[in-house]
C-alpha atoms as a PDB file:
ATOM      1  CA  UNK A   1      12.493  -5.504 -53.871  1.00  0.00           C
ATOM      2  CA  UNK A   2      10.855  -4.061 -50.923  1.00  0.00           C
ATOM      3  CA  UNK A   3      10.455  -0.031 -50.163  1.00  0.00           C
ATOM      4  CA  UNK A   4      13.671   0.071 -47.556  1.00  0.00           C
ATOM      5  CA  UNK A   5      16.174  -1.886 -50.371  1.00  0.00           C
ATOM      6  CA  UNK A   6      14.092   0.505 -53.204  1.00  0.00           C
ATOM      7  CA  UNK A   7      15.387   3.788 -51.226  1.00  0.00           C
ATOM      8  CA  UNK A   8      18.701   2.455 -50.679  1.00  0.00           C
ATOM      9  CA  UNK A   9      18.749   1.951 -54.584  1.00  0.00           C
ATOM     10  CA  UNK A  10      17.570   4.955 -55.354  1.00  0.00           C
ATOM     11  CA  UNK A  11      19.397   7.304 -52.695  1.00  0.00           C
ATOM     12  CA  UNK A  12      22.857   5.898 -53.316  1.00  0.00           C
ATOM     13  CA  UNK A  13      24.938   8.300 -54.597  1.00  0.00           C
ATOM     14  CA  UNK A  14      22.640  10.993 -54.611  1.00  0.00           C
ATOM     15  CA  UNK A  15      24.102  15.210 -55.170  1.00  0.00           C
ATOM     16  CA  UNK A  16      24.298  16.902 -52.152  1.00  0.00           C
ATOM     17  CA  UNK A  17      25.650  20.169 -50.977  1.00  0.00           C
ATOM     18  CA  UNK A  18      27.307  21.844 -48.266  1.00  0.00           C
ATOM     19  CA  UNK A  19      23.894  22.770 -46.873  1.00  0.00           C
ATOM     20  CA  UNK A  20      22.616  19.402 -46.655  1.00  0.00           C
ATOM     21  CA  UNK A  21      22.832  18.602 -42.521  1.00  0.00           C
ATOM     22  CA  UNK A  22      20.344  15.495 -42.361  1.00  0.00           C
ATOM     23  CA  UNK A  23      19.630  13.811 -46.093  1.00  0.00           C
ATOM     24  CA  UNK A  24      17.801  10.503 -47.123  1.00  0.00           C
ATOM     25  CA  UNK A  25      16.812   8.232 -44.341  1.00  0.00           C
ATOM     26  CA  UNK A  26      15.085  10.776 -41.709  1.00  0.00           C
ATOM     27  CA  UNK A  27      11.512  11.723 -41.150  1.00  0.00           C
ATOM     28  CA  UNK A  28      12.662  15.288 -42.628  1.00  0.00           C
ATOM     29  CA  UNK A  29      15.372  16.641 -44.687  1.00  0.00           C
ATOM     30  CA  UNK A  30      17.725  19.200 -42.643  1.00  0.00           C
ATOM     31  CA  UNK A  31      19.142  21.748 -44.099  1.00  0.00           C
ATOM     32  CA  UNK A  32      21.124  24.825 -42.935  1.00  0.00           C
ATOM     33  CA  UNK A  33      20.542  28.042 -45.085  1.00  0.00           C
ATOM     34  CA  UNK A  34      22.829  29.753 -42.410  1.00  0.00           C
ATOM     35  CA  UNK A  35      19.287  31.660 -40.835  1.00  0.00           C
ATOM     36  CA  UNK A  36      19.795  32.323 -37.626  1.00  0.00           C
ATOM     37  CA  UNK A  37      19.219  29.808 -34.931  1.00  0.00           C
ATOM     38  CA  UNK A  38      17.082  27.949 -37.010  1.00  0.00           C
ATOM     39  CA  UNK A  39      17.521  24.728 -39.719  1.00  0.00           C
ATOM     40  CA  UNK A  40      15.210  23.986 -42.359  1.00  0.00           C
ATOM     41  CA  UNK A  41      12.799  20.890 -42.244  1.00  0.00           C
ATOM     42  CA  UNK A  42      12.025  19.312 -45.946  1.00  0.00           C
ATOM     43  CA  UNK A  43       9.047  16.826 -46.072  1.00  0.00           C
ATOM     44  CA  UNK A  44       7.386  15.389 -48.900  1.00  0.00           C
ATOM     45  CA  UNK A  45       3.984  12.237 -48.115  1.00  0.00           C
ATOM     46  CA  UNK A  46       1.477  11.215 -50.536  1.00  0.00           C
ATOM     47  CA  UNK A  47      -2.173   9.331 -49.773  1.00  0.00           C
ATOM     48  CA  UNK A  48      -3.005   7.058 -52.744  1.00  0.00           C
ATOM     49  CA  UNK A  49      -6.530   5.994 -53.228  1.00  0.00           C
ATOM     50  CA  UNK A  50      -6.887   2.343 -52.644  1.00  0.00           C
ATOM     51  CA  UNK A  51      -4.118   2.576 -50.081  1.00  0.00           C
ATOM     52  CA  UNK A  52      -3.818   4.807 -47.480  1.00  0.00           C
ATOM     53  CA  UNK A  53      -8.159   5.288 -47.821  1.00  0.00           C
ATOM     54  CA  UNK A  54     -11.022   4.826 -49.663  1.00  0.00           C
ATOM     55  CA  UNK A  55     -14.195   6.635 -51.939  1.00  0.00           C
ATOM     56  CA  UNK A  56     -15.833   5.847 -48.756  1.00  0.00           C
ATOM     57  CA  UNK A  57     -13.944   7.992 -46.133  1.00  0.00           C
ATOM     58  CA  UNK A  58     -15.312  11.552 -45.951  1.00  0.00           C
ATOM     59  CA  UNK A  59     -13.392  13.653 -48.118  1.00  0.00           C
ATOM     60  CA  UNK A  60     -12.472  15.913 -44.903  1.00  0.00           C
ATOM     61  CA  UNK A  61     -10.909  12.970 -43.129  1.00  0.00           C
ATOM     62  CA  UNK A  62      -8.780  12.081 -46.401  1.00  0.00           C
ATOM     63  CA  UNK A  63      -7.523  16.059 -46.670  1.00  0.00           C
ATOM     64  CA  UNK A  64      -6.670  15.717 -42.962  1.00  0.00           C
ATOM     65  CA  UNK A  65      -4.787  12.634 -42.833  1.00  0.00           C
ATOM     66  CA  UNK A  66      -2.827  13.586 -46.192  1.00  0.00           C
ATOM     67  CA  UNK A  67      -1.674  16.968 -44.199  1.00  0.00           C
ATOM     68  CA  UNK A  68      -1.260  15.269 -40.673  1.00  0.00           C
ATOM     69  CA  UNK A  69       0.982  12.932 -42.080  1.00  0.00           C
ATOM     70  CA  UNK A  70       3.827  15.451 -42.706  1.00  0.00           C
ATOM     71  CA  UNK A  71       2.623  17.133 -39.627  1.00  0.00           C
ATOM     72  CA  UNK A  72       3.891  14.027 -37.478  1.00  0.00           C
ATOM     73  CA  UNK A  73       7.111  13.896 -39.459  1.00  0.00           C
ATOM     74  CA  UNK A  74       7.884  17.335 -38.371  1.00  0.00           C
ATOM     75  CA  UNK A  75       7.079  16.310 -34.985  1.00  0.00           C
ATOM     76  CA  UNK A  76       9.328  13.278 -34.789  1.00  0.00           C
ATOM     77  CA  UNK A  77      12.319  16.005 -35.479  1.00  0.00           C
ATOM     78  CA  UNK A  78      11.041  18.221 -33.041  1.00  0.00           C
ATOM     79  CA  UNK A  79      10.092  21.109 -35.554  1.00  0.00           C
ATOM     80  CA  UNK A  80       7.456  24.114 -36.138  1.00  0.00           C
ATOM     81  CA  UNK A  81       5.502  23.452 -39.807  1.00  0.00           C
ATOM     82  CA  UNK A  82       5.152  26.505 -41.933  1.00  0.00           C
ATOM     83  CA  UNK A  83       3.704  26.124 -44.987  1.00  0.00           C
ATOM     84  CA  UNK A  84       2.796  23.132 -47.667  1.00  0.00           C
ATOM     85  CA  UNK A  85       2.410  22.878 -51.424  1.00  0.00           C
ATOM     86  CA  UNK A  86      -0.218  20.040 -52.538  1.00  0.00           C
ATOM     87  CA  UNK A  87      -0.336  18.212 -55.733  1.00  0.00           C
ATOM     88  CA  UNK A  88      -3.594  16.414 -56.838  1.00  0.00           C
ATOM     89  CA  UNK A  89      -3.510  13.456 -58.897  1.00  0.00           C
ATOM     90  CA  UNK A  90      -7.092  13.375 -60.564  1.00  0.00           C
ATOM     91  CA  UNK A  91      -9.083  10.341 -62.412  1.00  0.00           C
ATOM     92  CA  UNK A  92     -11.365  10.781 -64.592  1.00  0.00           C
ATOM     93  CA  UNK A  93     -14.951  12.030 -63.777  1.00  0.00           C
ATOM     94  CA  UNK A  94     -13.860  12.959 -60.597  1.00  0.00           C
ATOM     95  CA  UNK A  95     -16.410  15.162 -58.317  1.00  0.00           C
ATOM     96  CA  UNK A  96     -15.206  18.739 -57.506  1.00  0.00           C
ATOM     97  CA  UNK A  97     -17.077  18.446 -54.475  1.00  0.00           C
ATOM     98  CA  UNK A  98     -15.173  15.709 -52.834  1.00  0.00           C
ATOM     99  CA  UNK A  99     -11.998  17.746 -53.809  1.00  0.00           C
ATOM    100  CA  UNK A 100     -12.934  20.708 -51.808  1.00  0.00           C
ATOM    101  CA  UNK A 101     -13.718  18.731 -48.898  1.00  0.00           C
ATOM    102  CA  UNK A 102     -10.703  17.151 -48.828  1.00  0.00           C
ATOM    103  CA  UNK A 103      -8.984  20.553 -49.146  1.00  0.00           C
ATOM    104  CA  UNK A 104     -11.354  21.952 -46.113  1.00  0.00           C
ATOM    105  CA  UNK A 105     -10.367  18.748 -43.942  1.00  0.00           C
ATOM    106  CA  UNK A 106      -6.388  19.642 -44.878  1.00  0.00           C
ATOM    107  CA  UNK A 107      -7.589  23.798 -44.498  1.00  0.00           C
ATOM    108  CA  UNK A 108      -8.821  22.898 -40.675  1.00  0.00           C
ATOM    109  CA  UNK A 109      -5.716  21.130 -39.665  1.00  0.00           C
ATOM    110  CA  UNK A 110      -3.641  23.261 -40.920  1.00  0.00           C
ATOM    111  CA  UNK A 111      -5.130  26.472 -39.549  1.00  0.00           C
ATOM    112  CA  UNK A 112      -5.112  24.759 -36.210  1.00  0.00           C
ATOM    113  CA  UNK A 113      -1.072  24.351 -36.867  1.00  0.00           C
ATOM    114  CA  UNK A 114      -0.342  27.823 -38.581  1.00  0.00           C
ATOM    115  CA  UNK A 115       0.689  26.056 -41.838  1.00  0.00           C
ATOM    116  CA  UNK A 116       0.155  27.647 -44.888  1.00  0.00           C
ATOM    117  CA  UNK A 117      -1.235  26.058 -47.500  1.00  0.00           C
ATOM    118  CA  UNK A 118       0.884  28.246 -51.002  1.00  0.00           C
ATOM    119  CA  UNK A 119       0.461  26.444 -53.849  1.00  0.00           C
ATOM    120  CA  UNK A 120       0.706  23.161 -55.756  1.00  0.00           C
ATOM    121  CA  UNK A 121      -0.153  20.697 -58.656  1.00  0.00           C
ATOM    122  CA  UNK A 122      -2.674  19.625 -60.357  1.00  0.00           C
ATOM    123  CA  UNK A 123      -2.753  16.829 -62.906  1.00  0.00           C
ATOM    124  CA  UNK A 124      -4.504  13.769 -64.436  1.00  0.00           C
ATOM    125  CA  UNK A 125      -3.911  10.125 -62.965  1.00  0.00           C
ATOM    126  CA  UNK A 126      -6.077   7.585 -64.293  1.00  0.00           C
ATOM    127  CA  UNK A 127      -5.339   4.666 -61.673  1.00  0.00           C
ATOM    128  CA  UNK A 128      -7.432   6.836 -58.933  1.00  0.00           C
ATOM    129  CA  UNK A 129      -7.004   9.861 -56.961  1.00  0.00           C
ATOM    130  CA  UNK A 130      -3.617  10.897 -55.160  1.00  0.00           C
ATOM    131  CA  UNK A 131      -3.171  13.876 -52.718  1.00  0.00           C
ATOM    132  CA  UNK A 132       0.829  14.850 -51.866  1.00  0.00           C
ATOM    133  CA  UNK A 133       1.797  17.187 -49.734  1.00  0.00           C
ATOM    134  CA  UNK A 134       5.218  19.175 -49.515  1.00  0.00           C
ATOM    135  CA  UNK A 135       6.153  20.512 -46.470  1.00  0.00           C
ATOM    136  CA  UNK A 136       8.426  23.057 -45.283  1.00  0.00           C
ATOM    137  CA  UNK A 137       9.673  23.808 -41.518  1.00  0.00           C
ATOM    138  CA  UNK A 138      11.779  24.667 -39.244  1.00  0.00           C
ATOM    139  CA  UNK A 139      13.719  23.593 -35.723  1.00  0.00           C
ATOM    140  CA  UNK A 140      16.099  25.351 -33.687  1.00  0.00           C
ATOM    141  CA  UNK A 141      19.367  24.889 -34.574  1.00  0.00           C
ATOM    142  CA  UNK A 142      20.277  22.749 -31.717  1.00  0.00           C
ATOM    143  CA  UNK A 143      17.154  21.006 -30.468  1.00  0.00           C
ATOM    144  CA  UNK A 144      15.813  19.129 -33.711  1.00  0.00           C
ATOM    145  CA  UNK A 145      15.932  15.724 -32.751  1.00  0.00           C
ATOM    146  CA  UNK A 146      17.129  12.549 -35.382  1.00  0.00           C
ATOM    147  CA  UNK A 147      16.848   8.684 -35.278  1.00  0.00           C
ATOM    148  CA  UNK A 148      20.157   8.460 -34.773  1.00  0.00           C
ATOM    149  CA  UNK A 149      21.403   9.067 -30.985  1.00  0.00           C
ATOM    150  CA  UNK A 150      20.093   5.926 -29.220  1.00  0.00           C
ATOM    151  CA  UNK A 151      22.514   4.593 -26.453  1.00  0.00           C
ATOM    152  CA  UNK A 152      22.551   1.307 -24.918  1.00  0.00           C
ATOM    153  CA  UNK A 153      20.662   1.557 -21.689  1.00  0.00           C
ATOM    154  CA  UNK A 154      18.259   4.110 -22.563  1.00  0.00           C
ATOM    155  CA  UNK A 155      14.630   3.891 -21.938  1.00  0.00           C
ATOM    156  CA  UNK A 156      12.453   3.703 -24.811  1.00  0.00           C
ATOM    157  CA  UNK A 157       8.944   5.702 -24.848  1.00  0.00           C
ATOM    158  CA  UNK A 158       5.714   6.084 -26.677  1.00  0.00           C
ATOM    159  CA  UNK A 159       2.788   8.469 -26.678  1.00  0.00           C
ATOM    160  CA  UNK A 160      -0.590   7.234 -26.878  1.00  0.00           C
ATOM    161  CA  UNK A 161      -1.820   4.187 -27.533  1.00  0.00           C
ATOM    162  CA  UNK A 162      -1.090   1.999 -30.913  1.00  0.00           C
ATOM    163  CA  UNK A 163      -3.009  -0.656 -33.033  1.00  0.00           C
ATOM    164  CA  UNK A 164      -6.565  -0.771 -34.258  1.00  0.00           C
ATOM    165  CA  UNK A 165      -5.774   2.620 -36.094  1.00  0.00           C
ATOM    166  CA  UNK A 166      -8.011   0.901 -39.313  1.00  0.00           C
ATOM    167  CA  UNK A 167     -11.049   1.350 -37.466  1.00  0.00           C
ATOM    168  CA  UNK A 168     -10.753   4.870 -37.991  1.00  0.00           C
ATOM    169  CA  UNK A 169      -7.872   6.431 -36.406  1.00  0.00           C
ATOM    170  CA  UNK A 170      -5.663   6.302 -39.087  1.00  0.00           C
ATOM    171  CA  UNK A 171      -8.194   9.331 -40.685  1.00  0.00           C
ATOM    172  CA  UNK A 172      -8.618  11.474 -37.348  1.00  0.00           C
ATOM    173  CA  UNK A 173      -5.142  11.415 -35.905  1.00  0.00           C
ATOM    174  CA  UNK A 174      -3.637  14.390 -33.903  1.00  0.00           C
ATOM    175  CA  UNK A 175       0.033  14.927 -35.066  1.00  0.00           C
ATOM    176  CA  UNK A 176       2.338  15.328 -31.939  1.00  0.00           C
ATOM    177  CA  UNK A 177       3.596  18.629 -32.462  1.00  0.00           C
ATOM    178  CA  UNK A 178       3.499  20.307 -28.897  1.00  0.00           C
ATOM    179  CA  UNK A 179       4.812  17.348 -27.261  1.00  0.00           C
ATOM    180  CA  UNK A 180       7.376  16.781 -29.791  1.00  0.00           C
ATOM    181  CA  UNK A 181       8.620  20.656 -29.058  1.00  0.00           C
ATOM    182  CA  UNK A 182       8.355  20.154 -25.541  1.00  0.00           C
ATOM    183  CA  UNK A 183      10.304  17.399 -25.333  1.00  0.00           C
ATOM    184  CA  UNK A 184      13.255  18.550 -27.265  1.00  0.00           C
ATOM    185  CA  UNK A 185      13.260  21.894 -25.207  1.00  0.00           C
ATOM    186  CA  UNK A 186      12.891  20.211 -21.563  1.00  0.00           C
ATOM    187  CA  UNK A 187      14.536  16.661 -22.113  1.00  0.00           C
ATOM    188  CA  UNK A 188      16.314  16.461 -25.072  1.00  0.00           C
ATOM    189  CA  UNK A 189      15.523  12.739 -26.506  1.00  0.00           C
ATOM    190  CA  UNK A 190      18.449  11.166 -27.916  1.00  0.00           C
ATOM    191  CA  UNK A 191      16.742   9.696 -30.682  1.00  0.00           C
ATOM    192  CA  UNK A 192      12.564   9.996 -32.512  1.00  0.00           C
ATOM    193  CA  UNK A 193      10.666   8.704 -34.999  1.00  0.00           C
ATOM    194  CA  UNK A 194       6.731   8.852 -35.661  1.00  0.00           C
ATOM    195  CA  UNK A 195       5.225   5.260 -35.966  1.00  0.00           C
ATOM    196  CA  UNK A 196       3.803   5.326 -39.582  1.00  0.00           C
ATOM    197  CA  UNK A 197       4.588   1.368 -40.240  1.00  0.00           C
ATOM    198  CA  UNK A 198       4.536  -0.271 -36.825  1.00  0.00           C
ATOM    199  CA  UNK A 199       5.907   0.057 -33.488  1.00  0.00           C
ATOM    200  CA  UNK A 200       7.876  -3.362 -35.040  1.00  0.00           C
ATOM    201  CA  UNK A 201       9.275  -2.003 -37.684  1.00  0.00           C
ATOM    202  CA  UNK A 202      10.040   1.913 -36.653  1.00  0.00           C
ATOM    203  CA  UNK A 203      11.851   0.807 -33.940  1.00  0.00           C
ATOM    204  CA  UNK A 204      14.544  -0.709 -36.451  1.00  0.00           C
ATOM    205  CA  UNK A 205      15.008   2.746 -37.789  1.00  0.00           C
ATOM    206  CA  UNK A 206      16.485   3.389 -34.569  1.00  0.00           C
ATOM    207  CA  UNK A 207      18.475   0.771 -33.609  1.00  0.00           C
ATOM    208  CA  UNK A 208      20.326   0.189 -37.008  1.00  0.00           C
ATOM    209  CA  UNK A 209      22.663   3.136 -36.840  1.00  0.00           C
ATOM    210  CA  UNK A 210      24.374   2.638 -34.009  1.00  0.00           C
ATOM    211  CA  UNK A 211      24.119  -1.120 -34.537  1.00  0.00           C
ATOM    212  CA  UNK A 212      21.510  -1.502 -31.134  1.00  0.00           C
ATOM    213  CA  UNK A 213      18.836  -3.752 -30.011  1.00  0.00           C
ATOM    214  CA  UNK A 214      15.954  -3.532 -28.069  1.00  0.00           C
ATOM    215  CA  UNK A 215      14.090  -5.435 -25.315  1.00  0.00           C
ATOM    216  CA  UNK A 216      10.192  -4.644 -25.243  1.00  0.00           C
ATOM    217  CA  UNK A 217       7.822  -5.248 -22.071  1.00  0.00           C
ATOM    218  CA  UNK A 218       4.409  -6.924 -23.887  1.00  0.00           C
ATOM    219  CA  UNK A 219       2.864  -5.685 -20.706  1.00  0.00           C
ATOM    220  CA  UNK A 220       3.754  -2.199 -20.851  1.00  0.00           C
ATOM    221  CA  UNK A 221       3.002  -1.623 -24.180  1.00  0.00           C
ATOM    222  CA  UNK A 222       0.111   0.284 -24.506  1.00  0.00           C
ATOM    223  CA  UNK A 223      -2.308  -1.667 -26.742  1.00  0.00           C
ATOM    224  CA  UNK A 224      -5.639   0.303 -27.998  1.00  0.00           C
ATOM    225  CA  UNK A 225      -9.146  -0.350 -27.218  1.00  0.00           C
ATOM    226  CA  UNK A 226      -9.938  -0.799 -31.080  1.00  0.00           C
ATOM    227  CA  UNK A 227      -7.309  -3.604 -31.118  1.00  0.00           C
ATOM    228  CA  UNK A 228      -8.481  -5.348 -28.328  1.00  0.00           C
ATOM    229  CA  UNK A 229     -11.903  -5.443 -29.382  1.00  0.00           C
ATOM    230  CA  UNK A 230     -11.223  -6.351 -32.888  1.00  0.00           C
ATOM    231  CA  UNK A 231      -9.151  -9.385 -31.468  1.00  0.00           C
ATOM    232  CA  UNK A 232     -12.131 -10.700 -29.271  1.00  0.00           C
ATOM    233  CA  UNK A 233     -14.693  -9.840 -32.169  1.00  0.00           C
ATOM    234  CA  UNK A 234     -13.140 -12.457 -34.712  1.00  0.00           C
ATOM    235  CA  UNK A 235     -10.480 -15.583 -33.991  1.00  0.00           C
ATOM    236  CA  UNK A 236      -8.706 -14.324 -37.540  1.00  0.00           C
ATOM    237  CA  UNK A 237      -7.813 -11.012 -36.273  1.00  0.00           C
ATOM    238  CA  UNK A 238      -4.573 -10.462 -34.597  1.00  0.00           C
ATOM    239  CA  UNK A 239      -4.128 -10.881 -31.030  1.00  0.00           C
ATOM    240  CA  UNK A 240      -4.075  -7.386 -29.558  1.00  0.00           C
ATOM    241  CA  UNK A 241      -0.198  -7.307 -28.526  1.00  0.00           C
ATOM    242  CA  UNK A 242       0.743  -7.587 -32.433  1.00  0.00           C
ATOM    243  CA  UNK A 243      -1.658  -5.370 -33.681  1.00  0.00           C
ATOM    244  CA  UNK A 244      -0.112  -2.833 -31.565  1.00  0.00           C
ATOM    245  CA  UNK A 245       3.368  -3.605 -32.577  1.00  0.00           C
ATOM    246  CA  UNK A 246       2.837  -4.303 -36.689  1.00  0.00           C
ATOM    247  CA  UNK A 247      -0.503  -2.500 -37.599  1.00  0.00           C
ATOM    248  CA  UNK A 248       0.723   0.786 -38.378  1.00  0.00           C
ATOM    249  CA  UNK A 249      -0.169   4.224 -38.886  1.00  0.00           C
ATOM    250  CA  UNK A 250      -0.492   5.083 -35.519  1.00  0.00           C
ATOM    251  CA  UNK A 251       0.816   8.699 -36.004  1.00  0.00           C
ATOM    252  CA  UNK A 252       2.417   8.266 -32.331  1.00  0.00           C
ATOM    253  CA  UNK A 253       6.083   9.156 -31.371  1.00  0.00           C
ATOM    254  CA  UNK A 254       8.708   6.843 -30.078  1.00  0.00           C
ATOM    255  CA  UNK A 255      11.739   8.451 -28.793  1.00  0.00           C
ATOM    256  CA  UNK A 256      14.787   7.212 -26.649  1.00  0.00           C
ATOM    257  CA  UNK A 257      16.120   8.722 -23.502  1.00  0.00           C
ATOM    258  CA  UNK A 258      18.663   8.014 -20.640  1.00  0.00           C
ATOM    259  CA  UNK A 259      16.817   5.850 -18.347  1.00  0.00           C
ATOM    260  CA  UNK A 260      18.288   7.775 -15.282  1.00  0.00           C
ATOM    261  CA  UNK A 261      15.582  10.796 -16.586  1.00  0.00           C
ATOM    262  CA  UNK A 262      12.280   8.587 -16.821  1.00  0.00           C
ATOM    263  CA  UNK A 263      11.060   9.160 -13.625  1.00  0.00           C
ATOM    264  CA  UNK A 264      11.091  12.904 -14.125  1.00  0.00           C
ATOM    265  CA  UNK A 265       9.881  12.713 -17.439  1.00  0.00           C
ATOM    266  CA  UNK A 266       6.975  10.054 -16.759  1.00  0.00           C
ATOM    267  CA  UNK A 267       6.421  12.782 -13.719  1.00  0.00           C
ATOM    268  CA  UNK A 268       6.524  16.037 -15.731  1.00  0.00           C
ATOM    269  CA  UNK A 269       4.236  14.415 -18.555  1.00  0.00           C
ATOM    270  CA  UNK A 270       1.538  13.942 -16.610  1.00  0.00           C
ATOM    271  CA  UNK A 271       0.891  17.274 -15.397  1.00  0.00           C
ATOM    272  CA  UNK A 272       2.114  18.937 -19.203  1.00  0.00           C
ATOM    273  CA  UNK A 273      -0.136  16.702 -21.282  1.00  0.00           C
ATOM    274  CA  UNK A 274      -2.434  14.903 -18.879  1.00  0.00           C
ATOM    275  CA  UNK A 275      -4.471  13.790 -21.669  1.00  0.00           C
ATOM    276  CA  UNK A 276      -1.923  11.777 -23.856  1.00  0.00           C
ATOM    277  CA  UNK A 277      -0.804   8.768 -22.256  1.00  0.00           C
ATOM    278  CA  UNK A 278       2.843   8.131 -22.317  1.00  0.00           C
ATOM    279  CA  UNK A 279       4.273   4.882 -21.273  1.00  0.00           C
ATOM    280  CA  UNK A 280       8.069   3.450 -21.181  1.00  0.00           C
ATOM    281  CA  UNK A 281       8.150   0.175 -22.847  1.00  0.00           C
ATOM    282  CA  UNK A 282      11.690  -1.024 -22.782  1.00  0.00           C
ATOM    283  CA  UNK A 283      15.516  -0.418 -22.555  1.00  0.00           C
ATOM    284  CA  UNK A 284      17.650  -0.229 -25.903  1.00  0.00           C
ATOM    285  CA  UNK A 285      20.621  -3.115 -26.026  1.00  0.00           C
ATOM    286  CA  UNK A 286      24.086  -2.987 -27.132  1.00  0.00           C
ATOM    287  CA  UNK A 287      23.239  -5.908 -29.589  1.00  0.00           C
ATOM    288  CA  UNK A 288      21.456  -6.157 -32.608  1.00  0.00           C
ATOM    289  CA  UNK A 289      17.984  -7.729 -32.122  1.00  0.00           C
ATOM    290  CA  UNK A 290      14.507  -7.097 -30.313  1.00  0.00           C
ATOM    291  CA  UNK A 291      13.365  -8.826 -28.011  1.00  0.00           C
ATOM    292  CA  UNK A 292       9.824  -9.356 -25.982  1.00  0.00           C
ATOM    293  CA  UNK A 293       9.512 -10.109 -22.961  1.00  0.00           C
ATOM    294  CA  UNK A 294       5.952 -11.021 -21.794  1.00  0.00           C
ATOM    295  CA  UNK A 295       4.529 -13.878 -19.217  1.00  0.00           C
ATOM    296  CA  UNK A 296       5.782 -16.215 -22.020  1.00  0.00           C
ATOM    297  CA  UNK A 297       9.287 -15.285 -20.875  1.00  0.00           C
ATOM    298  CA  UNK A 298      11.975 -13.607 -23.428  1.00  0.00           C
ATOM    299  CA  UNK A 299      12.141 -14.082 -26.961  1.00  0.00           C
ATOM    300  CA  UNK A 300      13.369 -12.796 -30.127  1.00  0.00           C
ATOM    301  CA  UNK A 301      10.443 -10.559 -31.941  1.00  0.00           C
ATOM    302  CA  UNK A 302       9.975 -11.827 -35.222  1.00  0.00           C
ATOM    303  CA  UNK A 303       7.293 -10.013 -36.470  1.00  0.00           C
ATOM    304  CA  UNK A 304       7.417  -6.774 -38.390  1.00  0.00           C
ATOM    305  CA  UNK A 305       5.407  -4.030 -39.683  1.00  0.00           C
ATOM    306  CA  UNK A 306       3.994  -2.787 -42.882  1.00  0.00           C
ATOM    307  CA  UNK A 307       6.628  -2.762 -45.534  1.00  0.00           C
ATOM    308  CA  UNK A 308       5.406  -1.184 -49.083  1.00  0.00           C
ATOM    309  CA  UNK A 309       5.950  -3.855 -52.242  1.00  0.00           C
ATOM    310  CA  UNK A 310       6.805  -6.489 -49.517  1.00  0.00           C
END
């Protein structure tokens, strides 16, 4: 049993309540407390040594990623981050020192988001150390933006560049807050998600609910300089163009739109955020499937990202 048929498992049937707007299967939980023009966003990530990093990493880079990665699920719904709770899962004869630097690393990212950090858990885990972080935030009340709301025709985007993130930018990633927030409030994206398990397998998340495909341009995808060079360096790495769509972790957002708007977005992006690349890398289909197109011609993708307990 993989992760996706493991949530499905455990999520069926689930309590809920009147104030529940967006439960299981989102990057956040939505909920509507009835505050004024604003929901609720509910987010809950762990790091797991062994996993998502290693003794290795600087402790600063671990605190940062385990924050950032909440961070970039309140961006995919297009919401402000207020404040966290963290629980610590300790081994024994761990060093206090590498604990506070992983709590400066999450301290410095979250200061530069005005999160606060309010609380949390400590307790003992003897198969190596675990950081979680609970978030809490919030999105207008009609701007938060969910995976569901692709349309066949609509353009398909993504910000920055993707693959390679294991040679370090999994650890130093900037979550896509501003851009998130901009784009809800100038263009309204139909659909977003942050790509945490591959541009591969994300995309699914998107296409299943409204029972969509997808047809990707290989050349338009924008494939990173780490990938590239860790494709030439060794003939058992993956090519470049698969990194970039099954690697994962690239912390990046994908996000659907009507494809009569991409010129104006491509054109307003450029002078908003001249620094973040943004590229259009396909259309979404009316039928189930995703396909590549590339100097190869058109084919069905069969690859897919990182899937937990696969």
């Amino acid at each position: 049993m993989n992760e996706f048929e493991l949530i499905r498992l455990l999520t069926r049937g689930l309590p809920t309540s009147p104030a529940v707007t967006v439960g299981p299967g989102d990057d956040c939980a939505v909920i509507d407390l009835s505050i004024p023009e604003r929901q609720l966003l509910l987010k809950t990530d762990a790091v797991v040594e062994g996993v998502h990093f290693t003794r290795e990493h600087a402790p600063e880079r671990v605190g940062h990623k385990a924050l950032g990665r909440c961070l970039s699920d309140i961006a995919a719904m297009a919401g402000d981050p207020v404040a966290a709770l963290v629980t610590l899962g300790l081994p024994p004869g761990f060093l206090p020192s590498y604990i506070e630097g992983i709590y400066a690393g999450m301290e410095r990212l979250a200061s530069r988001h005005g999160v606060a950090i309010v609380g949390g858990e400590t307790t003992t885990n003897p198969g190596g150390l675990l950081v979680s972080i609970s978030l809490l935030g919030t999105a207008p009340r009609d701007r938060y933006v969910t995976r569901v709301g692709a349309a066949p025709g609509d353009a398909l985007f993504v910000t920055g560049q993707l693959g390679g993130s294991i040679e370090g930018r999994h650890l130093d990633f900037e979550p896509r807050l501003a851009e998130a927030r901009w784009l809800a409030e100038h263009f309204r994206p139909g659909s977003m998600i942050d790509l945490s398990d591959g541009l591969a397998g994300d995309l699914g998340h998107l296409l299943r609910p409204g029972g969509l495909g997808a047809e990707l341009h290989g050349k338009a995808i924008p494939v990173s300089r780490e990938a590239r060079l860790r494709a030439k360096a060794s003939p058992s790495s993956k090519p470049a163009l698969l990194a970039a769509l099954t690697d994962g972790e690239d912390f990046e957002l994908l996000f659907t739109l009507p494809s009569r708007r991409a010129v104006a977005l491509l054109d307003a992006w450029k002078e908003r955020f001249p620094k973040v690349p943004l590229s259009c890398i396909g259309r979404i289909r009316p039928t189930p499937g995703i396909l590549l197109r590339d100097k190869h011609g058109t084919r069905e993708l069969q690859a897919h990202g990182y899937v937990h307990f696969a």
